[in-house]
Protein backbone atom coordinates (compact mmCIF):
# COMPACT_ATOMS: atom_id res chain seq x y z
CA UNK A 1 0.00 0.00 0.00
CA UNK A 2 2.48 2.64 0.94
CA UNK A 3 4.73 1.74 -2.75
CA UNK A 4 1.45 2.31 -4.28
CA UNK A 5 0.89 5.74 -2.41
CA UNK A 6 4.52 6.59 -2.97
CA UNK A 7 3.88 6.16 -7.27
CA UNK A 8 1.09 8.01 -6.78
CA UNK A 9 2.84 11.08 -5.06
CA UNK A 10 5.60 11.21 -7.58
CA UNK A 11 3.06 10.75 -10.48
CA UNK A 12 1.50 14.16 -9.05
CA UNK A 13 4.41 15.58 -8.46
CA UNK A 14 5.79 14.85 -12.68
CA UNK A 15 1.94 16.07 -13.67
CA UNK A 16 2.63 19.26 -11.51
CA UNK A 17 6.02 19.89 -13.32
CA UNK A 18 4.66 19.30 -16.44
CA UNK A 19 1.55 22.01 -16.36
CA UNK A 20 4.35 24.40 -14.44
CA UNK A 21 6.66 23.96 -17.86
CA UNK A 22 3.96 24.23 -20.01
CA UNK A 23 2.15 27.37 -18.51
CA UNK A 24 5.69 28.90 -18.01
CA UNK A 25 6.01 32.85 -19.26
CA UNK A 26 7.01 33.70 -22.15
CA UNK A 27 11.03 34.93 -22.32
CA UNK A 28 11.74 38.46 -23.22
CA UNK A 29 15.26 39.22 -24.40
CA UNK A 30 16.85 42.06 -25.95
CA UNK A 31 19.07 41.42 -29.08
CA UNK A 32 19.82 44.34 -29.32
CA UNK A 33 19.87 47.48 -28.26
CA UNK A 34 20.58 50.39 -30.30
CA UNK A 35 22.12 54.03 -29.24
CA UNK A 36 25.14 52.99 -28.41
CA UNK A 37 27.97 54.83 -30.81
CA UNK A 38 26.96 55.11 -34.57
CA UNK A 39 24.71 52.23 -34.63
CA UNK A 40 21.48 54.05 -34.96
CA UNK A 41 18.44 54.71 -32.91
CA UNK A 42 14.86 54.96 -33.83
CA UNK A 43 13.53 51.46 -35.05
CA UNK A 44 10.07 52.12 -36.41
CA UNK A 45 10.00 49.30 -38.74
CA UNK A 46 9.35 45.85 -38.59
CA UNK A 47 12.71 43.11 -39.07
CA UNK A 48 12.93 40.34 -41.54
CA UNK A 49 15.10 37.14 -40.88
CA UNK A 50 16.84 34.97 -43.28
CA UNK A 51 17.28 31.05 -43.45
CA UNK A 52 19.94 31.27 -41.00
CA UNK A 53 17.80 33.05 -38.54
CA UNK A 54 20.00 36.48 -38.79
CA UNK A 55 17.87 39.64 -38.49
CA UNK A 56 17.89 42.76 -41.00
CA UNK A 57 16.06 45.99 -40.44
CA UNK A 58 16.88 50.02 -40.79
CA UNK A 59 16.86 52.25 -37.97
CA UNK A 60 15.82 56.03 -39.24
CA UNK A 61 18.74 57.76 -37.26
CA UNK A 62 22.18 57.55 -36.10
CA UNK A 63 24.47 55.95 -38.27
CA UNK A 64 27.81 57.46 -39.27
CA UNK A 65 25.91 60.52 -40.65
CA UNK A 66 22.84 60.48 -38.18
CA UNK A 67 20.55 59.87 -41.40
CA UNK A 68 19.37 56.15 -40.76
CA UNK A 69 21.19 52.28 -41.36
CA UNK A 70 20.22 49.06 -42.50
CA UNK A 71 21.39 46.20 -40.28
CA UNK A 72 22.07 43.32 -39.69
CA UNK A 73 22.06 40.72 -36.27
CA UNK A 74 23.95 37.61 -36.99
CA UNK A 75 22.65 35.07 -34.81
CA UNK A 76 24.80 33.37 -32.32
CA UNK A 77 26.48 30.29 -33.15
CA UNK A 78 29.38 29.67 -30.38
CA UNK A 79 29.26 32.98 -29.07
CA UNK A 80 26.37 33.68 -26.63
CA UNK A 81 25.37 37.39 -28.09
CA UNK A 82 23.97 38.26 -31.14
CA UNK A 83 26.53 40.98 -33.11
CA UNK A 84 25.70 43.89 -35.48
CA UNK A 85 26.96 44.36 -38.64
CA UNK A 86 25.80 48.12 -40.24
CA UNK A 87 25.78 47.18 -44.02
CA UNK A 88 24.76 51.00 -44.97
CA UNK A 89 24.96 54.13 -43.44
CA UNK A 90 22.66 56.93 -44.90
CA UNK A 91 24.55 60.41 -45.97
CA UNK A 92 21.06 62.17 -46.37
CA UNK A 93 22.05 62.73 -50.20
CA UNK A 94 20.72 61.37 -53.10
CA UNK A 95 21.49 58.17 -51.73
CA UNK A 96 18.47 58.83 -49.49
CA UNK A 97 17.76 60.14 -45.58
CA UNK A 98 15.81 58.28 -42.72
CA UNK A 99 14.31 54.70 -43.74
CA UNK A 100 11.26 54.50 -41.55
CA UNK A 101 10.40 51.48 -43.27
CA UNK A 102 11.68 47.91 -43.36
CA UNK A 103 13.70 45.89 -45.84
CA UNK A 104 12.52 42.90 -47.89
CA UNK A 105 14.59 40.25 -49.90
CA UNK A 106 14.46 39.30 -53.78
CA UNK A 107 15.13 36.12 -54.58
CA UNK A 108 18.96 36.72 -55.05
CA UNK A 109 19.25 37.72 -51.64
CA UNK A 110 19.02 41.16 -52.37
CA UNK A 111 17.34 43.80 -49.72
CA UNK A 112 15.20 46.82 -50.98
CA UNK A 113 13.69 49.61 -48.81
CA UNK A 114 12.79 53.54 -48.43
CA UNK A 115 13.46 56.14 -47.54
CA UNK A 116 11.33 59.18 -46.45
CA UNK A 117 13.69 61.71 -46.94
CA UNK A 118 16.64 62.26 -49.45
CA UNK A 119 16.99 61.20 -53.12
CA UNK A 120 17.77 63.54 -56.18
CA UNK A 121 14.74 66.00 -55.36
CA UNK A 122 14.47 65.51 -51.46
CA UNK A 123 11.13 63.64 -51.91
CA UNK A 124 12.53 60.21 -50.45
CA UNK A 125 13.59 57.15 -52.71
CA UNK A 126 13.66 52.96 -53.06
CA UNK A 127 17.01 51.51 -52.46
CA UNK A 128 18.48 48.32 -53.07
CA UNK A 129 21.40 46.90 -50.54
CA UNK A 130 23.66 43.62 -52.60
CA UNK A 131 25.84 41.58 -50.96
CA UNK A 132 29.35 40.82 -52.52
CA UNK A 133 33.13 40.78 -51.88
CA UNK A 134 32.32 40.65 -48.33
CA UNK A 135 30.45 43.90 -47.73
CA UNK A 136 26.79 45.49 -49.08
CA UNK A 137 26.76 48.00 -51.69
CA UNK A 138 23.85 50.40 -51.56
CA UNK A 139 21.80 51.99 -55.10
CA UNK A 140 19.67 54.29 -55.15
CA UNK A 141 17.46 53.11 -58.26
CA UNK A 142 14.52 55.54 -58.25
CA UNK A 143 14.00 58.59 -56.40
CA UNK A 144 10.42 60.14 -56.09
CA UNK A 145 9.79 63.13 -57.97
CA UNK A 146 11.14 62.05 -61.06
CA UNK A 147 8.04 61.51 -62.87
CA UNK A 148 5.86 64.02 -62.23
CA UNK A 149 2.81 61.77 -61.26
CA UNK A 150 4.21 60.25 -58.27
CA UNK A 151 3.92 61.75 -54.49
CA UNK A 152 6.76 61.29 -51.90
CA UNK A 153 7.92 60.91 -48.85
CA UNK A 154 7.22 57.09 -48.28
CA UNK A 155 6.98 55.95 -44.88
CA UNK A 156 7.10 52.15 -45.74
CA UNK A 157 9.04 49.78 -47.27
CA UNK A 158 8.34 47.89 -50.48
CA UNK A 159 6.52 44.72 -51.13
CA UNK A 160 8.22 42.55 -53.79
CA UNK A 161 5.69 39.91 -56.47
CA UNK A 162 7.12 36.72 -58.25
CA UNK A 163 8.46 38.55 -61.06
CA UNK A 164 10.59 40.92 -59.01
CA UNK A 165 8.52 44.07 -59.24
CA UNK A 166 8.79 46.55 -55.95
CA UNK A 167 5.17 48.48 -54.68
CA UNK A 168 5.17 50.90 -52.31
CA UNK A 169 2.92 53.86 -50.91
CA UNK A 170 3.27 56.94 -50.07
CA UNK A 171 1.07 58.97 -47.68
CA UNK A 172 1.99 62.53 -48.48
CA UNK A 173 -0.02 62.79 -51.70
CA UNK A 174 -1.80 59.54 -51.31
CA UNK A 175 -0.46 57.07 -54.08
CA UNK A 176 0.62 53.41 -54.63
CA UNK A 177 3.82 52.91 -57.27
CA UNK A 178 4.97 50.07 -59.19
CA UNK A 179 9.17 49.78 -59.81
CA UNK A 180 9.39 47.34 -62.73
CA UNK A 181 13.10 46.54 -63.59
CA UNK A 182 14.06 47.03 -67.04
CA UNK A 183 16.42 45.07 -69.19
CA UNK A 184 19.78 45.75 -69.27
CA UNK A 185 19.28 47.84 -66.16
CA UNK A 186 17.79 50.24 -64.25
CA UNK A 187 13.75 50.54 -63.24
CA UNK A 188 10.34 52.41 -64.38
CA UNK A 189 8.20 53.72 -61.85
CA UNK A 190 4.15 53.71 -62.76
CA UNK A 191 1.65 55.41 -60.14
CA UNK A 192 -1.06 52.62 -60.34
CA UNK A 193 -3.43 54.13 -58.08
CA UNK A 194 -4.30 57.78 -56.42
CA UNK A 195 -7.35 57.28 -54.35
CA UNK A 196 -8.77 59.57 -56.81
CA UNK A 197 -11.73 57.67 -56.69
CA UNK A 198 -14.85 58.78 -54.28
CA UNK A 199 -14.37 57.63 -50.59
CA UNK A 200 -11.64 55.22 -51.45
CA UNK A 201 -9.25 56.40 -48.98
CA UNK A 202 -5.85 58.74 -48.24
CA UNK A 203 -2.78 58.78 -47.23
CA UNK A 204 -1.63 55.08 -47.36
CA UNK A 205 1.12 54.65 -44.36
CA UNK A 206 1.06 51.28 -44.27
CA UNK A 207 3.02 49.17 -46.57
CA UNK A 208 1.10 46.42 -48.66
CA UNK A 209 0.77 42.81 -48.61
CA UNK A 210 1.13 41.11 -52.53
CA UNK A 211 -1.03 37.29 -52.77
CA UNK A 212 -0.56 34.27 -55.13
CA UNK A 213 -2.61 36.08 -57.88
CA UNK A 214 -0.90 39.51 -57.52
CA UNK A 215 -3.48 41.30 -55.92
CA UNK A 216 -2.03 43.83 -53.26
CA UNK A 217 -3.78 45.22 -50.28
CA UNK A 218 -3.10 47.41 -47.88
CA UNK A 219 -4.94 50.43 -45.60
CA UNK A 220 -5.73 53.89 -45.64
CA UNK A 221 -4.91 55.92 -42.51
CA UNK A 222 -8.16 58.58 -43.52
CA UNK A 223 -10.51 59.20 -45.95
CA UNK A 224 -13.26 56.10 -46.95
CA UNK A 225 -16.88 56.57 -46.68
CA UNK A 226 -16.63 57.72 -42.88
CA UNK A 227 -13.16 59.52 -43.47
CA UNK A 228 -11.88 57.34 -40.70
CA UNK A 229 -9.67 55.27 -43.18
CA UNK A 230 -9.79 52.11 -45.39
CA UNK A 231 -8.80 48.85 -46.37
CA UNK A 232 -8.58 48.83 -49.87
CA UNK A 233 -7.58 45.56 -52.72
CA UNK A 234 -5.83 46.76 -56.00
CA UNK A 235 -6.49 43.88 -58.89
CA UNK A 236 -4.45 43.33 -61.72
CA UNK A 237 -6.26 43.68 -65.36
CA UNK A 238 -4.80 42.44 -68.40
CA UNK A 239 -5.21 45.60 -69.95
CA UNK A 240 -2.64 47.41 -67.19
CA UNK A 241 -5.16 48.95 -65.45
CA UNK A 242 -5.76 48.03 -61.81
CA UNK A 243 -9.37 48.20 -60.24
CA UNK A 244 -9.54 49.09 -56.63
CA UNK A 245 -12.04 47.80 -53.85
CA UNK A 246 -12.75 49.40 -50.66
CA UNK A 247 -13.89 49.17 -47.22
CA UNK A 248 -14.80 51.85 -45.39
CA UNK A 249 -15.08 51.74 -41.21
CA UNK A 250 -17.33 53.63 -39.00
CA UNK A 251 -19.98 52.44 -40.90
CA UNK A 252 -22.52 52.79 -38.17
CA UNK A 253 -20.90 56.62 -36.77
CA UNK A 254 -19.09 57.67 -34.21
CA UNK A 255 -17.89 56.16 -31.74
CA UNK A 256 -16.83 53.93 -34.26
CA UNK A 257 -17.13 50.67 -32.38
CA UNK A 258 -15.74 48.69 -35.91
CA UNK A 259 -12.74 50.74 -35.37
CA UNK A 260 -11.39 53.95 -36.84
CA UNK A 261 -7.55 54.35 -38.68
CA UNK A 262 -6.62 51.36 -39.84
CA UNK A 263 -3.88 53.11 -41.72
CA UNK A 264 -0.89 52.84 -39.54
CA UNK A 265 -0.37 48.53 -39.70
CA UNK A 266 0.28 46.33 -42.16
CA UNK A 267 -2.48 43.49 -43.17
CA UNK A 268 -2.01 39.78 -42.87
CA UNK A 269 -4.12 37.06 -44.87
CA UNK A 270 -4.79 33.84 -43.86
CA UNK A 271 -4.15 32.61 -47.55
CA UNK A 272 -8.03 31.94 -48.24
CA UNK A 273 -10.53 34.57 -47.75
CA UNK A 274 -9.95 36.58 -44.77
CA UNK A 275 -6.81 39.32 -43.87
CA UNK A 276 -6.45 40.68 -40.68
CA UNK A 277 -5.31 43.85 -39.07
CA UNK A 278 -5.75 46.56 -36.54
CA UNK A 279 -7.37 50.27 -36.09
CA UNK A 280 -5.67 52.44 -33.73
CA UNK A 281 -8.86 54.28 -32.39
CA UNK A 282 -12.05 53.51 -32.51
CA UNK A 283 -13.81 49.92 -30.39
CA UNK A 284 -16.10 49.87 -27.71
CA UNK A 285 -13.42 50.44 -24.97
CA UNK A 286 -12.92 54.11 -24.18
CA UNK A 287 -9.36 55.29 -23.90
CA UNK A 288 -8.48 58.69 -22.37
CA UNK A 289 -9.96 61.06 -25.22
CA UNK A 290 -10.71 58.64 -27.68
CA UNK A 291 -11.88 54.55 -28.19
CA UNK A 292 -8.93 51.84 -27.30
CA UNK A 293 -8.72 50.37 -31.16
CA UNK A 294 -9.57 46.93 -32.09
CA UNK A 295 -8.21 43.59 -34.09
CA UNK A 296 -10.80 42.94 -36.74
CA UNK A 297 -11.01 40.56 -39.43
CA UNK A 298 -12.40 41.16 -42.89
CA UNK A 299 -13.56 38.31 -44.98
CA UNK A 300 -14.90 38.20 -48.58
CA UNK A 301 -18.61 35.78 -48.56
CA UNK A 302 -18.95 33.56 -51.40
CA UNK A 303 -21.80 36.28 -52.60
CA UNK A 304 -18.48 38.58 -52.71
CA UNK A 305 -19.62 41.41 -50.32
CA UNK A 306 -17.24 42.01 -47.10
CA UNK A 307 -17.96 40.77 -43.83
CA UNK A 308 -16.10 42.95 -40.92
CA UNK A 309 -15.71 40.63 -38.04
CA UNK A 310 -14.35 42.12 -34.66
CA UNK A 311 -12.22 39.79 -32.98
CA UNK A 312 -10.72 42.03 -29.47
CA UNK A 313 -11.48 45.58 -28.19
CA UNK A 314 -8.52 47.08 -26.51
CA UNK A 315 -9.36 47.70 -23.12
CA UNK A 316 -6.30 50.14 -21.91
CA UNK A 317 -4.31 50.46 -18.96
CA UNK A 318 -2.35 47.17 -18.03
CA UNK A 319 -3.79 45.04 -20.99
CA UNK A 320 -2.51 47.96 -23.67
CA UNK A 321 -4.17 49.72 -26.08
CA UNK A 322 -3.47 51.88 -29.27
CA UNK A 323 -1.92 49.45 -31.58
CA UNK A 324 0.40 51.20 -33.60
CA UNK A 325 1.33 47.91 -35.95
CA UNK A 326 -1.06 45.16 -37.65
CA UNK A 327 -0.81 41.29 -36.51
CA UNK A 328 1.10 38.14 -37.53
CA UNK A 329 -0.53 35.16 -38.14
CA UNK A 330 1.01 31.42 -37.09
CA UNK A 331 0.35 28.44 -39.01
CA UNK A 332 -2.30 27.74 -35.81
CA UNK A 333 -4.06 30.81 -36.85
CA UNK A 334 -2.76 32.78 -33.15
CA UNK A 335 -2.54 36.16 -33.85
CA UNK A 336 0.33 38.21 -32.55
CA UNK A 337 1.25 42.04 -32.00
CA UNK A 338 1.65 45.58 -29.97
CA UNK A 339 0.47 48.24 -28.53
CA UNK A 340 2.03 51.75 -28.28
CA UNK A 341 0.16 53.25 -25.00
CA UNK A 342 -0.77 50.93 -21.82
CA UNK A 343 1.33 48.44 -19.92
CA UNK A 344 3.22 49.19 -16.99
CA UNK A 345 1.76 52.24 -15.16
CA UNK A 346 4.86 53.80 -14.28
CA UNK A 347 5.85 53.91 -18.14
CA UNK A 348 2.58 53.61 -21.11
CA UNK A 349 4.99 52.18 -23.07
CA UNK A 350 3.13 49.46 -24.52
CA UNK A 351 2.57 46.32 -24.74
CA UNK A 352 3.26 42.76 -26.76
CA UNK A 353 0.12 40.85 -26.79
CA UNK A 354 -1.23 37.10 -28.43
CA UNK A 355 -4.76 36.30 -29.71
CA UNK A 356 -6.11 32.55 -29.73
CA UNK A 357 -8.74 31.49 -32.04
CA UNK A 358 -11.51 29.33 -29.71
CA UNK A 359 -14.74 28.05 -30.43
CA UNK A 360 -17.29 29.77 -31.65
CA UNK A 361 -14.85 32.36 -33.26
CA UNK A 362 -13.96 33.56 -29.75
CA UNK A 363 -10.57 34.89 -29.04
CA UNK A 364 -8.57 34.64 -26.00
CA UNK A 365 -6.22 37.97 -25.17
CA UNK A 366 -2.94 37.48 -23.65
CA UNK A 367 -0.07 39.67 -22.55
CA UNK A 368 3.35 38.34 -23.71
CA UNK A 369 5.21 41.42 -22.82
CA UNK A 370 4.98 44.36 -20.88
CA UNK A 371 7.61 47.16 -21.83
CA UNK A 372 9.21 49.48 -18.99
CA UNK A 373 11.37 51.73 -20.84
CA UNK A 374 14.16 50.14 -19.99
CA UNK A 375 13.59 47.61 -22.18
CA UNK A 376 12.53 49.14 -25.28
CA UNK A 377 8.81 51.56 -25.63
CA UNK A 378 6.49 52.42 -27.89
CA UNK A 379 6.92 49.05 -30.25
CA UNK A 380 5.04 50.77 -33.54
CA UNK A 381 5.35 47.78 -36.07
CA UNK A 382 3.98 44.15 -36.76
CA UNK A 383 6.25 41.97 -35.57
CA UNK A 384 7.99 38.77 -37.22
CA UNK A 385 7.65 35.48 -36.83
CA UNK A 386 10.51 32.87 -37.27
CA UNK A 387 8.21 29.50 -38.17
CA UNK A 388 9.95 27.95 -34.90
CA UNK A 389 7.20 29.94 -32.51
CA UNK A 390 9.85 32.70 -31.54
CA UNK A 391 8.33 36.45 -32.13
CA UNK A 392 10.86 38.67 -33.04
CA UNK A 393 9.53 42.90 -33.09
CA UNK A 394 11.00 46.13 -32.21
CA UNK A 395 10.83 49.19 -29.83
CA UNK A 396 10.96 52.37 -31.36
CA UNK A 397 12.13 54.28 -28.10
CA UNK A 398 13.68 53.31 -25.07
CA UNK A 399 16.09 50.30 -24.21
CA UNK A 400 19.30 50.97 -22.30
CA UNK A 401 20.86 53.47 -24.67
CA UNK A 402 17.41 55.41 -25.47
CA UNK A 403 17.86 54.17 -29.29
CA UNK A 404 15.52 51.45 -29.47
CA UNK A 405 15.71 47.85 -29.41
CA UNK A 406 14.92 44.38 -31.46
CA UNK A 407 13.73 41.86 -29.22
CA UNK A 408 12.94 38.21 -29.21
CA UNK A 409 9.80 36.48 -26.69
CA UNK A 410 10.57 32.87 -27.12
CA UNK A 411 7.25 30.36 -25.76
């Protein structure tokens, strides 16, 4: 009797260890934290990762001329910290100034970004960083303002199709632009849409999200029917011409309780039907002078109207509210991202946050990470997923050196 009572006990005491491991926190580490020297400071964008699990990204300041980098953090190997290797520094010429945006690859391995500033006629321009020889040469291969059609001052990065052609926005002036590569060098820039159209939007912060078809999509920070801001599709046509969709918020008035600005994240699409995203204001949680923001999901029927589906209402203070980026989406359909305001009272500075799909099509809300300022504030851009369940994001403020920081919350 007592062996038997003695299995028993250590049998509770292995189920006991094994809930405690797998309702363990999340980890929160910094990979890096920039301010330190003439590495930059001011991460606004999100980071991409390559096969190897090293991280790339810009920062819009510092540098060795204080006009923005790109970057990259080589993952440790034997070494126990990750290291930073600046592959461009920004001179604020016509090789550009400040890259709020983000960097994406081609299929060569080649990155391509923004910047807001800079460029022959000070509107901003699309780079393009290539490795060789052991180092990254930077090209500036269009600068806005060169046709007379196009806006400026882009604020983020370009998307990239299967053919190798770059589209970006730009809020100032509301337009989307195509960079098709020509042969035997260089690129042509098209404007391919101007939200000239009734109620279909302005000023486009957000960058946009390409599918298998080559539709793009992306969101309008004002503007739409309600001049709260849009989420708009722009379709190929075989003729060159692309047709735009909309979808306006608000669509009941103020307070908005779909959610106003959707402008400021990026989308995410589950690959079918639906794409995701966030509105910074707006919700049915009230937030100092205005509504908390939402998550919503938007989902085209088989009849082919919209459906607007809101999946969380910020609800401020501790739990964060204010998202400044859009969501990721995991292969289990969890959706992950941040908040600027909310969090730790002493500090607002945000918040890193996980949504679980339950039955029903209800969502569970859970705090990953809350930021202090010492370890990185104000995260303002969808974060990154690695495929292994890591999250990797970045702080636009804060950290020890008050330049920012790219972090890592491993499960």
């Amino acid at each position: 009797m007592k062996a038997k009572q003695t299995l028993c006990s250590v049998s509770v005491l292995l189920l006991v260890l094994c809930c405690h491991v797998a309702n363990a926190a999340p980890t929160y580490k910094i990979v890096h934290a920039f301010g330190s020297g003439q590495d930059g400071g001011g991460v606004w964008a999100s980071v991409i990762l390559d096969d190897a699990g090293n991280v790339y990204g810009t920062t819009s300041l510092g540098g060795q001329y204080d006009c923005g980098t790109v970057f990259e953090l080589i993952k440790p190997g034997a070494q126990s910290q990750w290291t930073e290797d600046q592959l461009y520094s920004f001179t604020c010429g016509s090789d550009g100034d400040s890259p709020f945006g983000g960097v994406t690859f081609d299929a060569a391995g080649n990155l391509y970004g923004t910047t807001m500033y800079g460029g022959t006629y000070g509107f901003g321009n699309v780079f393009e960083v290539t490795p060789g020889g052991g180092h990254w040469t930077e090209t500036s291969i269009y600068s806005l303002g060169t046709n007379p059609e196009d806006a400026g001052f882009p604020y983020a990065g370009v998307a990239i199709d299967s053919s190798g052609n770059l589209y970006g926005t730009t809020p100032r002036g509301s337009t989307v632009f195509e960079l098709s590569s020509v042969q035997g060098g260089g690129w042509t820039e098209a404007v391919i849409d101007d939200f000239s159209r009734p109620h279909d939007g302005a000023e486009p912060y957000a960058g946009l999200i390409v599918d298998s078809a080559g539709n793009l999509y992306g969101t309008t920070e004002g503007g739409g029917l309600y001049t709260v801001g849009t989420v708009y599709q722009l379709h190929p046509t075989a003729d060159g011409v692309w047709q735009e969709r909309f979808y306006s918020f608000c669509k009941a008035g103020p307070p908005c309780l779909d959610g106003a600005t959707p402008g400021l994240g990026a989308l995410v699409s589950d690959g079918v039907s639906s794409v995701y995203g966030t509105t910074s204001e707006g919700g049915a949680n009230r937030c100092g002078e205005g509504n908390c923001g939402t998550v919503y999901r938007l989902t085209r029927t088989p009849s082919g109207t919209v459906k607007e589906t809101v999946l969380y209402n910020f609800q401020g203070n501790a739990m964060g509210f204010n998202p400044g980026g859009g969501v990721v989406r995991d292969e289990a359909g969890n959706l992950y991202g941040a908040t600027l305001d909310g969090g730790s009272p002493g500090c607002q500075c945000g918040v890193v946050y996980e949504l679980s799909p339950g039955m029903n099509d209800t969502w569970t809300y859970t705090v990953l990470h809350t930021f202090t300022g010492y370890d990185g504030a104000q995260p303002d851009a969808n974060l990154t997923l690695d495929g292994k369940g890591h999250v990797f994001g970045t702080a636009a403020l804060g950290g020890p050196y008050g330049g920012g920081v790219v972090f890592e919350i491993t499960p």
